[in-house]
C-alpha atoms as a PDB file:
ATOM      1  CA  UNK A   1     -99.677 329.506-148.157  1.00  0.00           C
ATOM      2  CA  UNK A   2    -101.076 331.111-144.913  1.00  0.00           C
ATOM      3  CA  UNK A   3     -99.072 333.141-142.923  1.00  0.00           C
ATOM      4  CA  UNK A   4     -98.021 331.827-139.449  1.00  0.00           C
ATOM      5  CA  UNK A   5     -98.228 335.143-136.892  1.00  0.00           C
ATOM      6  CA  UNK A   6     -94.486 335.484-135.538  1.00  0.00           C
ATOM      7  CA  UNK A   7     -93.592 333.432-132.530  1.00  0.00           C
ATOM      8  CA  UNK A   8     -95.310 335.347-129.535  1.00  0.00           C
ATOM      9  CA  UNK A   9     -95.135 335.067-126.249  1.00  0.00           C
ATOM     10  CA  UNK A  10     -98.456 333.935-125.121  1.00  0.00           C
ATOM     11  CA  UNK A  11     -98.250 334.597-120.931  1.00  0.00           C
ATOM     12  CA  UNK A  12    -101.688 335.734-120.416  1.00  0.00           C
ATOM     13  CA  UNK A  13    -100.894 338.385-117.427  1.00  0.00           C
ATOM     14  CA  UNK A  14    -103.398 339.868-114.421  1.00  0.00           C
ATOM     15  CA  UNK A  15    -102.425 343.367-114.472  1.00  0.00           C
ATOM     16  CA  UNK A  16    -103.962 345.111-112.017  1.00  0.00           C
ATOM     17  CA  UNK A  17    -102.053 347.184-109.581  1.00  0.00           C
ATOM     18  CA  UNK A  18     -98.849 347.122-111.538  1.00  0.00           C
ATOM     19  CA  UNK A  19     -97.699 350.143-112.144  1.00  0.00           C
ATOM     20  CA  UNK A  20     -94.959 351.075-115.227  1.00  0.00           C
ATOM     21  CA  UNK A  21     -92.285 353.495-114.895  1.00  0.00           C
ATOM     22  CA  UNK A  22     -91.221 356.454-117.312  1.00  0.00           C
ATOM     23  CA  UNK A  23     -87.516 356.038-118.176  1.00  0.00           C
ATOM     24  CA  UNK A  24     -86.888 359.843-116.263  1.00  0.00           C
ATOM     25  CA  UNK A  25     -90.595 360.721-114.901  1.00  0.00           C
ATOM     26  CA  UNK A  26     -92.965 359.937-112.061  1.00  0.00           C
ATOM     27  CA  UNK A  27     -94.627 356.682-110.868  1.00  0.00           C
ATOM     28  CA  UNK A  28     -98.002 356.192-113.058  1.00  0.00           C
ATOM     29  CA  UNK A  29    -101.651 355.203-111.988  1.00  0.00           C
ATOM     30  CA  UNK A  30    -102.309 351.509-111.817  1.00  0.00           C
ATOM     31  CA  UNK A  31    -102.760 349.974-114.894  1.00  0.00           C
ATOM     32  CA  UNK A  32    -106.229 348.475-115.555  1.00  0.00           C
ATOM     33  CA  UNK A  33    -106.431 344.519-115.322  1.00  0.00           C
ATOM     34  CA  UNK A  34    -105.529 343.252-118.688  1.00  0.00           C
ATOM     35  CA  UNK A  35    -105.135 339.810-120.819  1.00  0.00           C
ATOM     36  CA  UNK A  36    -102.137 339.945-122.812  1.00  0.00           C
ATOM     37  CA  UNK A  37    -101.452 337.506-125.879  1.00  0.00           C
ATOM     38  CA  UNK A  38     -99.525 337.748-129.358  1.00  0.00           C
ATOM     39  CA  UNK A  39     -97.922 340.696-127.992  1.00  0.00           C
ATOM     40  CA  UNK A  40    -101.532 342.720-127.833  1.00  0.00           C
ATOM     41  CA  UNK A  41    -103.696 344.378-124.930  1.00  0.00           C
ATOM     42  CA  UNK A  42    -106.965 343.268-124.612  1.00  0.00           C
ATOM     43  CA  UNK A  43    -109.021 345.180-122.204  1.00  0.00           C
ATOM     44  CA  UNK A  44    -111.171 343.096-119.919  1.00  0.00           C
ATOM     45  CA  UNK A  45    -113.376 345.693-119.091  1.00  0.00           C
ATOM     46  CA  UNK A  46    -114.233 346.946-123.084  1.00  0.00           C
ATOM     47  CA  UNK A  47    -113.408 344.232-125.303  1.00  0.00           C
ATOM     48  CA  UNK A  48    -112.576 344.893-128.745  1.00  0.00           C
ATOM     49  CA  UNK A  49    -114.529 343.695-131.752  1.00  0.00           C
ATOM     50  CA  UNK A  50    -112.495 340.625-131.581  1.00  0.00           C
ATOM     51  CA  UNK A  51    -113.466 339.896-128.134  1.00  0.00           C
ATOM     52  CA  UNK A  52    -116.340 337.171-128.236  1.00  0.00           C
ATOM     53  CA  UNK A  53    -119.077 338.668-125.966  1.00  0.00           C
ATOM     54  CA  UNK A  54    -121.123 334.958-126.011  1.00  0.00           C
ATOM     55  CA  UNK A  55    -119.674 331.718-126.189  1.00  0.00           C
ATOM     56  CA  UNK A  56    -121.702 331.302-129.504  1.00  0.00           C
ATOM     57  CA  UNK A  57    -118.588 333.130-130.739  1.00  0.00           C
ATOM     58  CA  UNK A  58    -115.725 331.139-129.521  1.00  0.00           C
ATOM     59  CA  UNK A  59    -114.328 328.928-132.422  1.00  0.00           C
ATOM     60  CA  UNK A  60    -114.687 325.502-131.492  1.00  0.00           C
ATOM     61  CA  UNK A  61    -112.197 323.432-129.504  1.00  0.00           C
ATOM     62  CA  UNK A  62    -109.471 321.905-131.127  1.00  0.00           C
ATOM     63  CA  UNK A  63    -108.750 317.822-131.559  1.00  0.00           C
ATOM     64  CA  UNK A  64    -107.612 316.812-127.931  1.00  0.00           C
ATOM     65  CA  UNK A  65    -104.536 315.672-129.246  1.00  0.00           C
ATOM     66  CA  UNK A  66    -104.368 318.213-131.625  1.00  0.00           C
ATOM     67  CA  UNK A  67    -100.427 319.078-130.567  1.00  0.00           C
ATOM     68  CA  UNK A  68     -99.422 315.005-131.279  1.00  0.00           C
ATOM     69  CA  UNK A  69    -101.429 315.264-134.841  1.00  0.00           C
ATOM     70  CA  UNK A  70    -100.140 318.202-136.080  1.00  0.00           C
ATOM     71  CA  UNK A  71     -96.557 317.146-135.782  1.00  0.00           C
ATOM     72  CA  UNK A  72     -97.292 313.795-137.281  1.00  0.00           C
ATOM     73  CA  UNK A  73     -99.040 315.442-140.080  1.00  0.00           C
ATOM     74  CA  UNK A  74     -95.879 317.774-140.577  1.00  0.00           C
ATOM     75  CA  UNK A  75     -93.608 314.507-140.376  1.00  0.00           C
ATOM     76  CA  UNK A  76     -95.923 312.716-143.737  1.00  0.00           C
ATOM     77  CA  UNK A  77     -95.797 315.808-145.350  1.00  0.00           C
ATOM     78  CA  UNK A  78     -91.787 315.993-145.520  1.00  0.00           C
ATOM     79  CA  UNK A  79     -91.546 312.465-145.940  1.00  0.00           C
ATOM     80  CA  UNK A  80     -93.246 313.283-149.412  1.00  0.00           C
ATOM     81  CA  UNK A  81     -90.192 316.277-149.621  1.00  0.00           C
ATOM     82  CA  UNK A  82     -90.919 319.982-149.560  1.00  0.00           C
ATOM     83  CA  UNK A  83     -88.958 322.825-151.184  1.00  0.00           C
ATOM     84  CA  UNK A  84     -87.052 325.552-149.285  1.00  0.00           C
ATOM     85  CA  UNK A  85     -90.206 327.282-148.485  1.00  0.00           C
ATOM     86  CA  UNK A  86     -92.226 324.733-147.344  1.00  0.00           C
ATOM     87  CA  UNK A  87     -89.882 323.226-145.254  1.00  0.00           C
ATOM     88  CA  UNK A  88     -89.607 326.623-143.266  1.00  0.00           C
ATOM     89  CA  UNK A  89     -92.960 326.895-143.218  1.00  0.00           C
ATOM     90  CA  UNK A  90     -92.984 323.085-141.538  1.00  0.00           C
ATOM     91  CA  UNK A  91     -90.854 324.542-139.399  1.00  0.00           C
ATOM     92  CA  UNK A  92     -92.279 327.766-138.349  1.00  0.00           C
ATOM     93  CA  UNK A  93     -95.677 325.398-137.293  1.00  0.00           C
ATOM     94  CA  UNK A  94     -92.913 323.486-135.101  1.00  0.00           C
ATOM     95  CA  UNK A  95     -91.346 326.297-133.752  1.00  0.00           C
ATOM     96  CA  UNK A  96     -94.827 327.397-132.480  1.00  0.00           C
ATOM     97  CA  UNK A  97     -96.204 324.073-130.837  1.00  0.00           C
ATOM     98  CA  UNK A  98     -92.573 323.390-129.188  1.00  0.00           C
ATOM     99  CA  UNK A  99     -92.605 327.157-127.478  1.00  0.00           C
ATOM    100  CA  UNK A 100     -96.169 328.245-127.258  1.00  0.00           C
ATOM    101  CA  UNK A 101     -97.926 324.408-126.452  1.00  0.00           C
ATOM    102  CA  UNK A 102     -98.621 324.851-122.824  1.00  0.00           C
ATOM    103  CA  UNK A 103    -100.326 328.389-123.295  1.00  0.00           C
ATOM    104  CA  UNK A 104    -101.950 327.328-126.000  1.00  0.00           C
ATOM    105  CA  UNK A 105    -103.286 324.160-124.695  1.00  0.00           C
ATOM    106  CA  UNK A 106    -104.529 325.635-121.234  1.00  0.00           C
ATOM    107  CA  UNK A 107    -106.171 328.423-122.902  1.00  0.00           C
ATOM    108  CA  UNK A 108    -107.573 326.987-125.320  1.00  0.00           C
ATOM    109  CA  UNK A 109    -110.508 325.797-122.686  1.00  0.00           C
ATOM    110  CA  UNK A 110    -109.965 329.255-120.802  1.00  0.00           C
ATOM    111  CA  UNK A 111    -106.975 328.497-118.269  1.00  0.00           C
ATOM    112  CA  UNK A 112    -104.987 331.265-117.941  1.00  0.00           C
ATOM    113  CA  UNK A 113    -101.405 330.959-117.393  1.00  0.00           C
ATOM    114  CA  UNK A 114     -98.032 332.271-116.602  1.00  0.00           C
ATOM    115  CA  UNK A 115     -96.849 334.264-113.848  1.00  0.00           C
ATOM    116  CA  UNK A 116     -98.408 333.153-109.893  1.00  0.00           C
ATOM    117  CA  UNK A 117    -101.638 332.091-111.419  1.00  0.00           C
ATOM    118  CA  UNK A 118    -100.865 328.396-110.389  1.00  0.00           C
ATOM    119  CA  UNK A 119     -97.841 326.058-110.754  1.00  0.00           C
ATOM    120  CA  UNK A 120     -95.282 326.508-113.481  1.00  0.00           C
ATOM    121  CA  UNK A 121     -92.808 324.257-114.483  1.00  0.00           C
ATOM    122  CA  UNK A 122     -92.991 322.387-111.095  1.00  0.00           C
ATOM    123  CA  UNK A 123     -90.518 319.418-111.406  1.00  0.00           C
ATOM    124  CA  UNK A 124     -92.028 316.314-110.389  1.00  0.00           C
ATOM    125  CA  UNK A 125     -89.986 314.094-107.639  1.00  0.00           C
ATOM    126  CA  UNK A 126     -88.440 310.827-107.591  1.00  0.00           C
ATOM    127  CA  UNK A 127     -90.466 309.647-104.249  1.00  0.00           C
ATOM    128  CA  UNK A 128     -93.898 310.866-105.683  1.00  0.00           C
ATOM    129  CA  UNK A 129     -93.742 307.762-107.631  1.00  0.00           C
ATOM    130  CA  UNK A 130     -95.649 304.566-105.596  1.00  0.00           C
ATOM    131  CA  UNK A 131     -94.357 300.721-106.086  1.00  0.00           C
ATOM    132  CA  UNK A 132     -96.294 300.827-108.881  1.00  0.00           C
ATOM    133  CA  UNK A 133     -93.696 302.869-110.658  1.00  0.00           C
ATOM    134  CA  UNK A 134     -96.083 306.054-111.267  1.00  0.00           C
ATOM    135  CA  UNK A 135     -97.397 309.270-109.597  1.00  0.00           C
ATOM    136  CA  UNK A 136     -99.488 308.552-106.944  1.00  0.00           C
ATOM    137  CA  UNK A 137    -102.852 309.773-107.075  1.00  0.00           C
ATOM    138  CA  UNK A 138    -102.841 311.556-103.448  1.00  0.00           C
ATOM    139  CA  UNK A 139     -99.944 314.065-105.097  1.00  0.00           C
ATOM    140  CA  UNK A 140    -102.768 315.426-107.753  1.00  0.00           C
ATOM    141  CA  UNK A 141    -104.909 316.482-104.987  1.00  0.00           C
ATOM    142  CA  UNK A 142    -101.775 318.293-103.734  1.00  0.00           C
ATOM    143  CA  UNK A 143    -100.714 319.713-106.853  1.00  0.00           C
ATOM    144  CA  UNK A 144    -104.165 321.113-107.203  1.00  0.00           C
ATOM    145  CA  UNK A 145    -104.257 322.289-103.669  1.00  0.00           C
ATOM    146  CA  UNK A 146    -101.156 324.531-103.629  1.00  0.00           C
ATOM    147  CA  UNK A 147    -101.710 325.821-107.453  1.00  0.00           C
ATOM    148  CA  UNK A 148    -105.062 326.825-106.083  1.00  0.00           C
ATOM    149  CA  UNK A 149    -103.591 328.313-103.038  1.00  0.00           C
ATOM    150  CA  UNK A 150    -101.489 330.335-105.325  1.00  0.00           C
ATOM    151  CA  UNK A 151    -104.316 331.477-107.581  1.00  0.00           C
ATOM    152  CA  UNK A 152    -106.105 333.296-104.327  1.00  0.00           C
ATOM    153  CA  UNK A 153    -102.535 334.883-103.272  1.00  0.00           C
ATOM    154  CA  UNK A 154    -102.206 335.912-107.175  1.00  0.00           C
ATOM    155  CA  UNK A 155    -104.976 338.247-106.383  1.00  0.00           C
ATOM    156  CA  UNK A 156    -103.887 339.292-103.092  1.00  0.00           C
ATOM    157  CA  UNK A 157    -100.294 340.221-104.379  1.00  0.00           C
ATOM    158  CA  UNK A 158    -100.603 341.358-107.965  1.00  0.00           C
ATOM    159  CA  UNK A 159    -103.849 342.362-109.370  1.00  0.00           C
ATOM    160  CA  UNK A 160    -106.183 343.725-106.143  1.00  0.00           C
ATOM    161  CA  UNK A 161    -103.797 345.039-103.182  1.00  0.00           C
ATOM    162  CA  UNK A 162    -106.548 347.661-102.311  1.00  0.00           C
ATOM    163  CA  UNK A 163    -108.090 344.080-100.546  1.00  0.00           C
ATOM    164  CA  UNK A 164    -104.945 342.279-100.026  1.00  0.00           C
ATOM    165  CA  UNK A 165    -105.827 341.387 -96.435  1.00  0.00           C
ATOM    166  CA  UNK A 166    -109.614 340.267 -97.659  1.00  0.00           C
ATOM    167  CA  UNK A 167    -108.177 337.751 -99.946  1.00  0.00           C
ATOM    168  CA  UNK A 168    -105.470 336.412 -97.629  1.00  0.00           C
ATOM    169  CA  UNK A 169    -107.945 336.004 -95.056  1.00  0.00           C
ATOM    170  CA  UNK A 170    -109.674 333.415 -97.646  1.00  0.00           C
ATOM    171  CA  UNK A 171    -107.137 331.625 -97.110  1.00  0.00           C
ATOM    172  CA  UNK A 172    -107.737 331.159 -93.084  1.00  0.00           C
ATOM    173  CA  UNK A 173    -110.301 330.470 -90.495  1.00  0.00           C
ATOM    174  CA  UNK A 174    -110.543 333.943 -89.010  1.00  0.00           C
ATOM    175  CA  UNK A 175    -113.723 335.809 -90.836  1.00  0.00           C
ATOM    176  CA  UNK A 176    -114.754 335.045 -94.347  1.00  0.00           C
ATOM    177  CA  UNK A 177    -112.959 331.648 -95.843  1.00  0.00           C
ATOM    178  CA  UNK A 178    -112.953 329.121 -98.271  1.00  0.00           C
ATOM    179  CA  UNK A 179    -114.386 325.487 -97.651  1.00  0.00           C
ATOM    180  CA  UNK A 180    -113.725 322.522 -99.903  1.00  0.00           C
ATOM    181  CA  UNK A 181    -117.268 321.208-100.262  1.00  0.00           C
ATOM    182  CA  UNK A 182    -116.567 318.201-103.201  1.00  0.00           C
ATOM    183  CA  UNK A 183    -113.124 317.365-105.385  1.00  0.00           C
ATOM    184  CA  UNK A 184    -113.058 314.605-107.840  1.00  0.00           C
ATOM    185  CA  UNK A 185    -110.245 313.937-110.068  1.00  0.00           C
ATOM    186  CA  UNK A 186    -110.770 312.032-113.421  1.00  0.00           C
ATOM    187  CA  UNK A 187    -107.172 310.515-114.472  1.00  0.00           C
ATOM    188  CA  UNK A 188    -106.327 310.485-117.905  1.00  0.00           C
ATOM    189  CA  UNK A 189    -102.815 309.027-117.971  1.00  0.00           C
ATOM    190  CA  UNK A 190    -100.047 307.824-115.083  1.00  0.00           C
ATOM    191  CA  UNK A 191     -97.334 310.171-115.044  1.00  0.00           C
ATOM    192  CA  UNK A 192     -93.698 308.749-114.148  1.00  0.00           C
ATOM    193  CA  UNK A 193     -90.529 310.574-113.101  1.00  0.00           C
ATOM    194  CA  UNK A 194     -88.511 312.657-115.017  1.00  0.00           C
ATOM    195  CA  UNK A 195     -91.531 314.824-115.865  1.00  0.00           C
ATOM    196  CA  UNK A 196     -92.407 318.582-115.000  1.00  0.00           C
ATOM    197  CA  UNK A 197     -96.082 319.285-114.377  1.00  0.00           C
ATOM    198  CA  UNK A 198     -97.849 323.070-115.030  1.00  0.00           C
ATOM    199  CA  UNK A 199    -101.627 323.049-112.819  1.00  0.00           C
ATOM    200  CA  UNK A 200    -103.759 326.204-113.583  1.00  0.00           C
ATOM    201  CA  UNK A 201    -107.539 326.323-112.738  1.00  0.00           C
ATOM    202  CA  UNK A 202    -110.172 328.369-114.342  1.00  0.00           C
ATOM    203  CA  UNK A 203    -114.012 329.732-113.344  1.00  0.00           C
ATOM    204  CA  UNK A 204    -116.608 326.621-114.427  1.00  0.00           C
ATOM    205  CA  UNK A 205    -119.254 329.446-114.152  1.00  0.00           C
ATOM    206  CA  UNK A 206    -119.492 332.661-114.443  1.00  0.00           C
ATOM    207  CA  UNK A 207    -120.497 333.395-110.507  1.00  0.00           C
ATOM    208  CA  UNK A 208    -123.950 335.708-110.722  1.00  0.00           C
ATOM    209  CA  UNK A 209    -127.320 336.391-108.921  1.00  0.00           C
ATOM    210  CA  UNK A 210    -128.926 338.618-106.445  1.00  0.00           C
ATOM    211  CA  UNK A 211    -128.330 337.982-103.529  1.00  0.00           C
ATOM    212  CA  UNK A 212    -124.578 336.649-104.732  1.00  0.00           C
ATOM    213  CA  UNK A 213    -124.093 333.113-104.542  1.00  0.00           C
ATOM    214  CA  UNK A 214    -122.566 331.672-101.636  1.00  0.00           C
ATOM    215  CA  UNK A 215    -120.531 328.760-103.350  1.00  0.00           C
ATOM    216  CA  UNK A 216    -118.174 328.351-106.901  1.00  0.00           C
ATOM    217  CA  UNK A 217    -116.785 326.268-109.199  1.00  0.00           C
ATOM    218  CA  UNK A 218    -113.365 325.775-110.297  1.00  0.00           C
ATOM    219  CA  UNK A 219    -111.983 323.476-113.079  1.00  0.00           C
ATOM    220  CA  UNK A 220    -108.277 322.479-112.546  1.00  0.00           C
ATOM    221  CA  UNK A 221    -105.791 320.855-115.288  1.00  0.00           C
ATOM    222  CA  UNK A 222    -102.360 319.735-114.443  1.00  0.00           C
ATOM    223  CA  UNK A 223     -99.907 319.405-117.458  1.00  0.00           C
ATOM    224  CA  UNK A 224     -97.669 316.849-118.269  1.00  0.00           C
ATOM    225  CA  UNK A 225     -95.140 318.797-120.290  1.00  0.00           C
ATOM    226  CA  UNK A 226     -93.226 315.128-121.553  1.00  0.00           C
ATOM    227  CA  UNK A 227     -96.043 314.047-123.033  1.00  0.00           C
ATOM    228  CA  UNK A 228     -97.619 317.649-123.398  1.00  0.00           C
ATOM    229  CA  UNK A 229    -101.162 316.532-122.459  1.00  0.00           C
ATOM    230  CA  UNK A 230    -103.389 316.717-119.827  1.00  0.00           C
ATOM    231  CA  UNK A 231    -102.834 314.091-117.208  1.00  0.00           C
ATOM    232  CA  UNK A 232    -105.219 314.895-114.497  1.00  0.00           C
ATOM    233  CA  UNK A 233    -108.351 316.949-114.757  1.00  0.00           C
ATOM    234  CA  UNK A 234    -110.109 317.816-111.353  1.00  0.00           C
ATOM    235  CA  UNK A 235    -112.851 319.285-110.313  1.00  0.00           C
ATOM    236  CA  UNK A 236    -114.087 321.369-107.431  1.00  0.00           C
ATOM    237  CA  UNK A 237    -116.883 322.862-105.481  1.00  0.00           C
ATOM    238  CA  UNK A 238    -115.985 325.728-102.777  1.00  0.00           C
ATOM    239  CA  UNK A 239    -117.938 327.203-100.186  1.00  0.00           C
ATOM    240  CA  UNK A 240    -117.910 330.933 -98.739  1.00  0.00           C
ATOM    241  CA  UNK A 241    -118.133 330.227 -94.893  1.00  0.00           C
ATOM    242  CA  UNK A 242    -118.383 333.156 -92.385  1.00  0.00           C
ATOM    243  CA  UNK A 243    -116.435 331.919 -89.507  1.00  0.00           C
ATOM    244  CA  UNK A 244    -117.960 334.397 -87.150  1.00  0.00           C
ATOM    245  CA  UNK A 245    -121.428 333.385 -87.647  1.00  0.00           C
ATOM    246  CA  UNK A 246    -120.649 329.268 -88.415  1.00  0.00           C
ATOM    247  CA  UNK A 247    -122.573 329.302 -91.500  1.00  0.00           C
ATOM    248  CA  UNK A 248    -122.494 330.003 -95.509  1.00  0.00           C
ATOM    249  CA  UNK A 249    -122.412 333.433 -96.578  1.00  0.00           C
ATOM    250  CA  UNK A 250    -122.498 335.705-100.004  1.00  0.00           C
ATOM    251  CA  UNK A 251    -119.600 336.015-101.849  1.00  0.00           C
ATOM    252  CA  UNK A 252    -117.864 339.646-100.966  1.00  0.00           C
ATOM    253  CA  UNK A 253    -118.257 342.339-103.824  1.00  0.00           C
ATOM    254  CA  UNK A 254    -114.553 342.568-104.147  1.00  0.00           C
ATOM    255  CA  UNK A 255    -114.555 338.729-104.805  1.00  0.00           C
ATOM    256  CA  UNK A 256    -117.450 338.709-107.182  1.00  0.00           C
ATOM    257  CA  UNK A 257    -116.589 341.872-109.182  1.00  0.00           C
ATOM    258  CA  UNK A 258    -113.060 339.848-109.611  1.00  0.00           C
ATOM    259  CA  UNK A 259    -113.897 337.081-110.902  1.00  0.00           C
ATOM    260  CA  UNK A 260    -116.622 339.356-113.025  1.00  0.00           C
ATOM    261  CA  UNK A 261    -113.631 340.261-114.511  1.00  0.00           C
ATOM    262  CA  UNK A 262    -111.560 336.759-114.606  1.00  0.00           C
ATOM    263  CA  UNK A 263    -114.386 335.375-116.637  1.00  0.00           C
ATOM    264  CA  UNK A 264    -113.966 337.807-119.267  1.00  0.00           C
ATOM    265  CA  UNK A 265    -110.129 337.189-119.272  1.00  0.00           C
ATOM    266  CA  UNK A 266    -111.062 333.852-119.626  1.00  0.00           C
ATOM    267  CA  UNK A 267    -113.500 333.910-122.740  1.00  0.00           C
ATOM    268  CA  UNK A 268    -110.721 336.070-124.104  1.00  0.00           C
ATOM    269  CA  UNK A 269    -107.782 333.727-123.532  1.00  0.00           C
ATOM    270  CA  UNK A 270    -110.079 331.173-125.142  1.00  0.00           C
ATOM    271  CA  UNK A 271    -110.696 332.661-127.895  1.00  0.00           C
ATOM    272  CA  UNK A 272    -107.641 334.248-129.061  1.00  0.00           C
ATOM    273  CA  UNK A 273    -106.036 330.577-128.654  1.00  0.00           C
ATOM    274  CA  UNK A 274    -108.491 328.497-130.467  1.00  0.00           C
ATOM    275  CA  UNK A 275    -107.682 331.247-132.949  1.00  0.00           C
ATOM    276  CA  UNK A 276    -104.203 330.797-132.923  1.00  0.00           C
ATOM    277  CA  UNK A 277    -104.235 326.725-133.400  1.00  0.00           C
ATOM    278  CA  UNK A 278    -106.440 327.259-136.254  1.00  0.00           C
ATOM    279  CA  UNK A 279    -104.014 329.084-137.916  1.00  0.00           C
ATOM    280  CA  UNK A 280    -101.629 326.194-137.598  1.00  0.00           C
ATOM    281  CA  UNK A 281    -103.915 323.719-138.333  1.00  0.00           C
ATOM    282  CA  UNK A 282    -105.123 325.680-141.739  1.00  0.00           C
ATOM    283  CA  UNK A 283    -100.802 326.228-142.693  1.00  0.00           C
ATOM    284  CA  UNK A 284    -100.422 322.495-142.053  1.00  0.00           C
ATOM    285  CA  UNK A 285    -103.444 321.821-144.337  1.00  0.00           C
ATOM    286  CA  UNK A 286    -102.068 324.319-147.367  1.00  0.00           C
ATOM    287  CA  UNK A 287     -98.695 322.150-146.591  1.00  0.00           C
ATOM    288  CA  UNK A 288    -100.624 318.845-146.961  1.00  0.00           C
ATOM    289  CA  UNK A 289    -102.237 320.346-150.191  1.00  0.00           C
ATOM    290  CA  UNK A 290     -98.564 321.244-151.666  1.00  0.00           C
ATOM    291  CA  UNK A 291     -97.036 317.835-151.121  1.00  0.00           C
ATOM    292  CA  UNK A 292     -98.602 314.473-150.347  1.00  0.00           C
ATOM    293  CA  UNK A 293    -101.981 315.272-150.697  1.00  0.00           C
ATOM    294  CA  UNK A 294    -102.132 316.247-154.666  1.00  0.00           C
ATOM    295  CA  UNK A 295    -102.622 313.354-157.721  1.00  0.00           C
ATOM    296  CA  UNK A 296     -98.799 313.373-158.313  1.00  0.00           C
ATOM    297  CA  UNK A 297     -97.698 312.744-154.729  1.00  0.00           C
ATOM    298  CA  UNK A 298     -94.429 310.178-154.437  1.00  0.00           C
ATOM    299  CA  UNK A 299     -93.234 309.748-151.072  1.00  0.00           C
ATOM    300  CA  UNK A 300     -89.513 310.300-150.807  1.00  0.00           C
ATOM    301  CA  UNK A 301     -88.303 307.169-149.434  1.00  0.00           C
ATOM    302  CA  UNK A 302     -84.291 308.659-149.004  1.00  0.00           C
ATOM    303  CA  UNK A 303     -83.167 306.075-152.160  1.00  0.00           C
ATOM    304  CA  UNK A 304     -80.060 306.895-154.153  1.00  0.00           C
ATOM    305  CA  UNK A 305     -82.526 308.487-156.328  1.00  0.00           C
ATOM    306  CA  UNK A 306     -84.317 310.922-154.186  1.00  0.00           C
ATOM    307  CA  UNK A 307     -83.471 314.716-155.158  1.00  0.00           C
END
């Protein structure tokens, strides 16, 4: 049976001006901007052999309910009994989706997650809910709004302080900023309180050309973690405005050699994912192969005479 890799944390991390410690030494340089899953270092800068460098090498998306299927699957395959091993391997595949679903889910289409990168965990309140007893739509816009907020100041604070002001001032009306141009939500279920939500966005595009474009485009997810699906996707189309001049303008180098980098983090994150849930998907299959799916198969309906 295939070998599950050990519960990891999967918190794909922007790295870029922290800066580790020696137990008894001096400070160290800054350490390069990095994408880190199943406890490994993948540089963004020189990926590694396993580091897709076309999307003609990303393994193909899973199922869209691929977390709900796999635990169903688990549930007919124990139904059928499973020996000592199998039922820790059942297990293991359980262990995984219940601690590693969100990162998996999110990066799985190149959302990366944990840390400021957008909103984590955010608990959902009681008077979000309209009189017809769900979230109101307004609050997505909202929720997108201050995880994307949060994804500019990520940069600001954590992985480029050389051009911490630059990026703040994004973020304003006082030289170069950020203009909503279009944002359209597509609502996939009505979320109801008690529920947390997790929103991350993501680069549609990888933003390229000469001169350097003068608009992007961002992809947004918000996370129901009850029903561990996505419950809102939105989508959105920004403008770089120069506030001094009262017009569009290029998107700064330090902006565009960012994101440069972002995508790659992204095609990463996507990869090493859609990786990842193949591996459960091909344990639940040698699982499926061991118990109800073989000629001799009797389901173990918990009789007197079950063993």
């Amino acid at each position: 049976m295939p070998t599950l890799l050990p519960p990891a944390r999967t918190s794909m991390r922007l790295a870029g001006s922290a800066c580790r410690r020696a137990p008894s030494g001096p400070a160290c340089a800054p350490v390069p901007l990095r994408l880190c899953l199943h406890r490994r270092s993948f540089s963004a800068a020189a990926p590694g052999p396993q580091s897709p460098e076309s999307q003609a090498q990303v393994p193909p998306p899973p199922p869209p309910r691929w977390i709900s299927e796999l635990r169903a699957r688990i549930g007919k395959c124990l139904a059928f009994g499973c020996n000592a091993q199998q039922v820790s391997q059942a297990a293991g595949v359980l262990r995984v989706i219940a601690t590693e679903w969100k990162e998996l889910l999110a990066a799985s289409e190149g959302f990366l997650t944990g840390g400021r990168r957008g909103l984590d965990s955010r608990e959902i309140a009681w008077g979000e809910m309209d009189s017809f007893g769900h979230v109101n739509n307004v609050n997505y816009y909202r929720y997108a709004e201050s995880a994307r907020v949060n994804w500019i100041t990520n940069f600001a604070v954590h992985v480029d302080p050389k051009h911490c002001t630059q990026w703040r001032e994004l973020m304003s009306p006082r030289s170069t900023g950020l203009i909503m141009r279009s944002l359209k939500a597509d609502f996939k279920f009505p979320m109801v309180y008690p529920d947390r939500i997790s929103v991350y966005h993501k680069l549609r595009t990888r933003p390229e050309g000469d001169p350097a474009p003068s608009s992007f485009y961002l992809d947004c997810i918000v996370l129901s973690h009850r029903h561990r699906r996505v419950s809102c996707r939105l989508h959105e189309d920004i403008v770089i405005y120069d506030y001094k001049k009262g017009g569009k303008t290029s998107m700064p180098k330090f902006m565009l050699d960012m994101f440069e980098e972002i995508w790659k983090l992204q095609e990463e994150a996507k990869w090493q994912a859609r990786q990842r849930i193949s591996e459960l998907h091909a344990a639940v299959e040698q699982l499926e192969s061991e118990t109800w799916n073989r000629p001799d198969a009797v389901e173990d309906m918990g009789g007197s005479g079950s063993k």
